[in-house]
Protein backbone atom coordinates (compact mmCIF):
# COMPACT_ATOMS: atom_id res chain seq x y z
CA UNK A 1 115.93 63.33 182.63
CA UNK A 2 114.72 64.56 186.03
CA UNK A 3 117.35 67.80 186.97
CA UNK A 4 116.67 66.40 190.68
CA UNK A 5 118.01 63.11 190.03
CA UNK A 6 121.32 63.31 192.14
CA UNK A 7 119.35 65.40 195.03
CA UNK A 8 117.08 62.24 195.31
CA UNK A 9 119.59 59.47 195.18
CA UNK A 10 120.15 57.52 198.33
CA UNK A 11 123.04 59.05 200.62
CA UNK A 12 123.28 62.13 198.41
CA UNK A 13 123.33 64.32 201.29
CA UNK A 14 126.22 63.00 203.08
CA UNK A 15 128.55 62.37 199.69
CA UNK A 16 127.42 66.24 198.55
CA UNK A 17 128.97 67.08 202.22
CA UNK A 18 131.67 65.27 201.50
CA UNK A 19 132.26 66.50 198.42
CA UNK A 20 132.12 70.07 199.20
CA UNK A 21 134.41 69.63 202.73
CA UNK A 22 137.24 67.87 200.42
CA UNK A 23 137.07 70.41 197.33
CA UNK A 24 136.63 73.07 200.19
CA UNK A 25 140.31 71.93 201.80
CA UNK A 26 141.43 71.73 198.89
CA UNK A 27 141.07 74.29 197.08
CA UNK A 28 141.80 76.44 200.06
CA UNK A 29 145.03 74.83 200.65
CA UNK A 30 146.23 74.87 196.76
CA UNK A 31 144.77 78.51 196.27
CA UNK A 32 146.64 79.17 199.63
CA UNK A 33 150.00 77.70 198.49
CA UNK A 34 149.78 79.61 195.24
CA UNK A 35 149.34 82.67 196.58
CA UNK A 36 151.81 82.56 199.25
CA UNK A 37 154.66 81.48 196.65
CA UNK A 38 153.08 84.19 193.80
CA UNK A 39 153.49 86.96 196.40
CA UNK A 40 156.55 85.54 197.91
CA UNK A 41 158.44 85.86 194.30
CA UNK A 42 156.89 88.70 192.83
CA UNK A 43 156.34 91.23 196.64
CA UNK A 44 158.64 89.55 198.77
CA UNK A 45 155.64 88.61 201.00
CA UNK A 46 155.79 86.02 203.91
CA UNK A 47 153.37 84.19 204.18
CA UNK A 48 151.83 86.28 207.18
CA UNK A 49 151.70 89.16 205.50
CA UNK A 50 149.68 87.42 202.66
CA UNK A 51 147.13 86.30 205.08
CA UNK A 52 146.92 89.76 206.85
CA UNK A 53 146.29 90.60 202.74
CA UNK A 54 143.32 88.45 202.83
CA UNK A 55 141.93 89.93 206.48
CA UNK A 56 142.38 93.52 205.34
CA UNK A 57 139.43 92.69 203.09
CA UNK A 58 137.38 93.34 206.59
CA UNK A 59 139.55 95.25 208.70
CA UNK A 60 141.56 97.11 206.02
CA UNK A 61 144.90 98.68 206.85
CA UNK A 62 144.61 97.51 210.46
CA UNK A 63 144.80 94.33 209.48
CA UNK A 64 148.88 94.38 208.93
CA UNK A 65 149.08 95.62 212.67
CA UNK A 66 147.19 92.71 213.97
CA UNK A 67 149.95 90.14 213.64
CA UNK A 68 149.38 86.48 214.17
CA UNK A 69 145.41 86.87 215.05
CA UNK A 70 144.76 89.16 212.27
CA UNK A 71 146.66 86.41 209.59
CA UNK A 72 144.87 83.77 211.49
CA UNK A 73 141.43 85.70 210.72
CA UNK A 74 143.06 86.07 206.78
CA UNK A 75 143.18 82.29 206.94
CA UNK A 76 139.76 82.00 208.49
CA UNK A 77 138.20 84.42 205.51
CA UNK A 78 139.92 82.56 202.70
CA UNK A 79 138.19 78.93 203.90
CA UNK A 80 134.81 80.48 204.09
CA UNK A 81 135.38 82.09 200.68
CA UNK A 82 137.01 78.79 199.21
CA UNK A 83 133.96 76.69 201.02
CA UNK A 84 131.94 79.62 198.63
CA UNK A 85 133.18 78.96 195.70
CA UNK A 86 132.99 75.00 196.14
CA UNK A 87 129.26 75.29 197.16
CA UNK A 88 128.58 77.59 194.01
CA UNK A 89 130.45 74.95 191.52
CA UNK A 90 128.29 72.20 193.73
CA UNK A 91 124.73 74.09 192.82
CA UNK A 92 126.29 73.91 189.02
CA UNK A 93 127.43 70.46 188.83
CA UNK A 94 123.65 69.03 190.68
CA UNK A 95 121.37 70.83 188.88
CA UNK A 96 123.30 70.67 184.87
CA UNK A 97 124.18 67.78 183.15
CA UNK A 98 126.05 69.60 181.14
CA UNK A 99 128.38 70.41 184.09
CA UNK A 100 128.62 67.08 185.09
CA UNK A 101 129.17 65.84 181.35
CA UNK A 102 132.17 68.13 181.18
CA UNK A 103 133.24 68.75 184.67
CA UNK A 104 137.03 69.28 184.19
CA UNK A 105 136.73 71.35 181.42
CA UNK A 106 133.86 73.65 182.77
CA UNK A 107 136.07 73.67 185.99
CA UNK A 108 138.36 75.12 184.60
CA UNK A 109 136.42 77.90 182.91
CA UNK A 110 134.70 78.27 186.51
CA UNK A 111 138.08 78.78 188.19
CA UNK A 112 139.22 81.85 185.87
CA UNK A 113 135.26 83.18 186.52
CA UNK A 114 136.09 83.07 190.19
CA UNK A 115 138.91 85.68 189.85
CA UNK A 116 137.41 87.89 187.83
CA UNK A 117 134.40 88.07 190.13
CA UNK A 118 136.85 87.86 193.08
CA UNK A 119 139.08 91.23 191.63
CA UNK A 120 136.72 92.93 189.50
CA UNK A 121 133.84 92.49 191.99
CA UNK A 122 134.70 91.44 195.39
CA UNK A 123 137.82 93.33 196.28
CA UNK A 124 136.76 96.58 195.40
CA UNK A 125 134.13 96.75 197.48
CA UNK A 126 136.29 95.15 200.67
CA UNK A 127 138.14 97.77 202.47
CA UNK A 128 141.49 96.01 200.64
CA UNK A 129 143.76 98.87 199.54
CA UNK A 130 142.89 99.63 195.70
CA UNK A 131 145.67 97.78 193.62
CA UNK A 132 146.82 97.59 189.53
CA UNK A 133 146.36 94.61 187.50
CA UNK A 134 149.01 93.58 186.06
CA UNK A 135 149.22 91.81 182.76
CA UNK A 136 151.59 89.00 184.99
CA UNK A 137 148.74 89.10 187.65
CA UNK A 138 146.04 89.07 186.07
CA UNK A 139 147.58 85.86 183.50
CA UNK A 140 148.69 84.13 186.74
CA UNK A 141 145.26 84.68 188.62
CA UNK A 142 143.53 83.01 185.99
CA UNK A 143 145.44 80.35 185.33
CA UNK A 144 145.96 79.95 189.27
CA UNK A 145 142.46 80.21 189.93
CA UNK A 146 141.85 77.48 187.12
CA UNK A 147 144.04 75.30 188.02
CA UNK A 148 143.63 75.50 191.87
CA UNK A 149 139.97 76.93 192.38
CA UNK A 150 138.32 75.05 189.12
CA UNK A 151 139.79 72.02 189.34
CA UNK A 152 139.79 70.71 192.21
CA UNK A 153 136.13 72.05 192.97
CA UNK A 154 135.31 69.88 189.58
CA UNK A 155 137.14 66.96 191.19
CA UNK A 156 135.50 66.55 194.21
CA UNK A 157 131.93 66.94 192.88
CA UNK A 158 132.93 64.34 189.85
CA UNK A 159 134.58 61.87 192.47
CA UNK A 160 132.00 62.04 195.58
CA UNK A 161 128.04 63.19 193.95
CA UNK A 162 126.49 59.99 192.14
CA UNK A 163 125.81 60.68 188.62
CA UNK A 164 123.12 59.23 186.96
CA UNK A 165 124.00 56.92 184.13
CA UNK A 166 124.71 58.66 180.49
CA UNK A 167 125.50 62.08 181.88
CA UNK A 168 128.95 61.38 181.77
CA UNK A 169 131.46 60.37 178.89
CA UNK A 170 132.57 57.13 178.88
CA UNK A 171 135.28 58.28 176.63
CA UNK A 172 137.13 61.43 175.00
CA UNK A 173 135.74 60.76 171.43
CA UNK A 174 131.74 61.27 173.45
CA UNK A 175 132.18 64.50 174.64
CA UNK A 176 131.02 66.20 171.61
CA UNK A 177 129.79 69.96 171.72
CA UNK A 178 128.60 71.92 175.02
CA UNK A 179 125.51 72.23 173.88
CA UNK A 180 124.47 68.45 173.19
CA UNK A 181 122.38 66.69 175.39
CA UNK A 182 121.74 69.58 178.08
CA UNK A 183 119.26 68.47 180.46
C-alpha cells in the first residue's frame, strides 16, 4: 500500500487540521486538569502556581513573581507543547499503518514516551528548577500522560484522518501481533 495514501485523499488537509486542533484542546485541557489536581493533592498548588510551573520553563524563578501574566504565558507554553505532541502522534499515525492499525494501544505507549522525553529531556534543559522523581511521580506521569496525552492524541487522528480500507481492525480477534502487516 502507498504510505501517502491518507496525504492524497480528498479533504485530508482540512480533517488532519481538524484532527490535530481537537486532540490539541484536548489533550491540553485533560493534561491541564491532571496536573492542576496532581499538584493540588500532593504540593498544595493552586492552580496559578502550576501554570507559573509551566512558564518558569522560559523565565525560570521569575516566573512565580509574574502573577496572572506569567500563569497566563504557563498556559500559553503548555498549548504549544500539547499542539507538539499531537502533531508528532499525527506524523506517526499518516505515515504507519501500523499506528493506525493499533491506534489506542500505541497511544497509549506514545503518551508514557511523551513524559519521559518531557522530564528526562525537556525540563532539564528549561531553566525549571532541578526536581526528584519520585516513584509516585514518575507512576502518575506515565499513566497521566497515557491516559491524557496518548489517548486522546490517538482519538482524534482515529476519528477525523480517513483511513484507507484494511488498515484498521474490524474487530478485537484481527489485531494480531505489532509486527503484521506493517506498511
Amino acid at each position: 500500500m502507498n504510505r501517502s495514501f491518507i496525504l492524497k485523499s480528498p479533504g485530508v488537509t482540512s480533517s488532519l487540521l481538524y484532527g490535530v486542533a481537537i486532540g490539541t484542546v484536548a489533550v491540553a485541557l485533560l493534561d491541564a486538569t491532571d496536573g492542576v489536581v496532581y499538584f493540588w493533592l500532593t504540593a498544595h498548588l493552586n492552580p496559578i502556581q502550576v501554570l507559573q510551573y509551566i512558564a518558569s520553563g522560559a523565565f525560570g524563578a521569575a516566573a512565580y513573581r509574574g502573577g496572572l501574566a506569567t500563569a497566563f504565558a504557563g498556559l500559553v507554553f503548555h498549548f504549544i507543547i500539547s499542539f507538539a505532541a499531537v502533531c508528532v502522534f499525527a506524523a506517526l499515525y499518516t505515515f504507519s499503518r501500523t499506528v493506525r492499525t493499533h491506534a489506542p494501544a500505541v497511544g497509549l505507549a506514545y503518551g508514557a514516551v511523551v513524559w519521559c522525553f518531557m522530564n528526562l529531556v525537556v525540563l532539564p534543559l528549561s531553566a525549571v528548577a532541578p526536581t526528584v522523581l519520585t516513584p509516585l511521580t514518575v507512576i502518575h506521569g506515565l499513566i497521566g500522560h497515557a491516559l491524557f496525552v496518548g489517548l486522546p492524541s490517538a482519538l482524534s487522528m482515529r476519528r477525523y484522518l480517513p483511513v484507507p480500507s484494511g488498515s484498521r481492525p474490524a474487530s478485537i480477534r484481527e489485531l494480531g501481533s505489532f509486527d503484521e502487516g506493517v506498511a
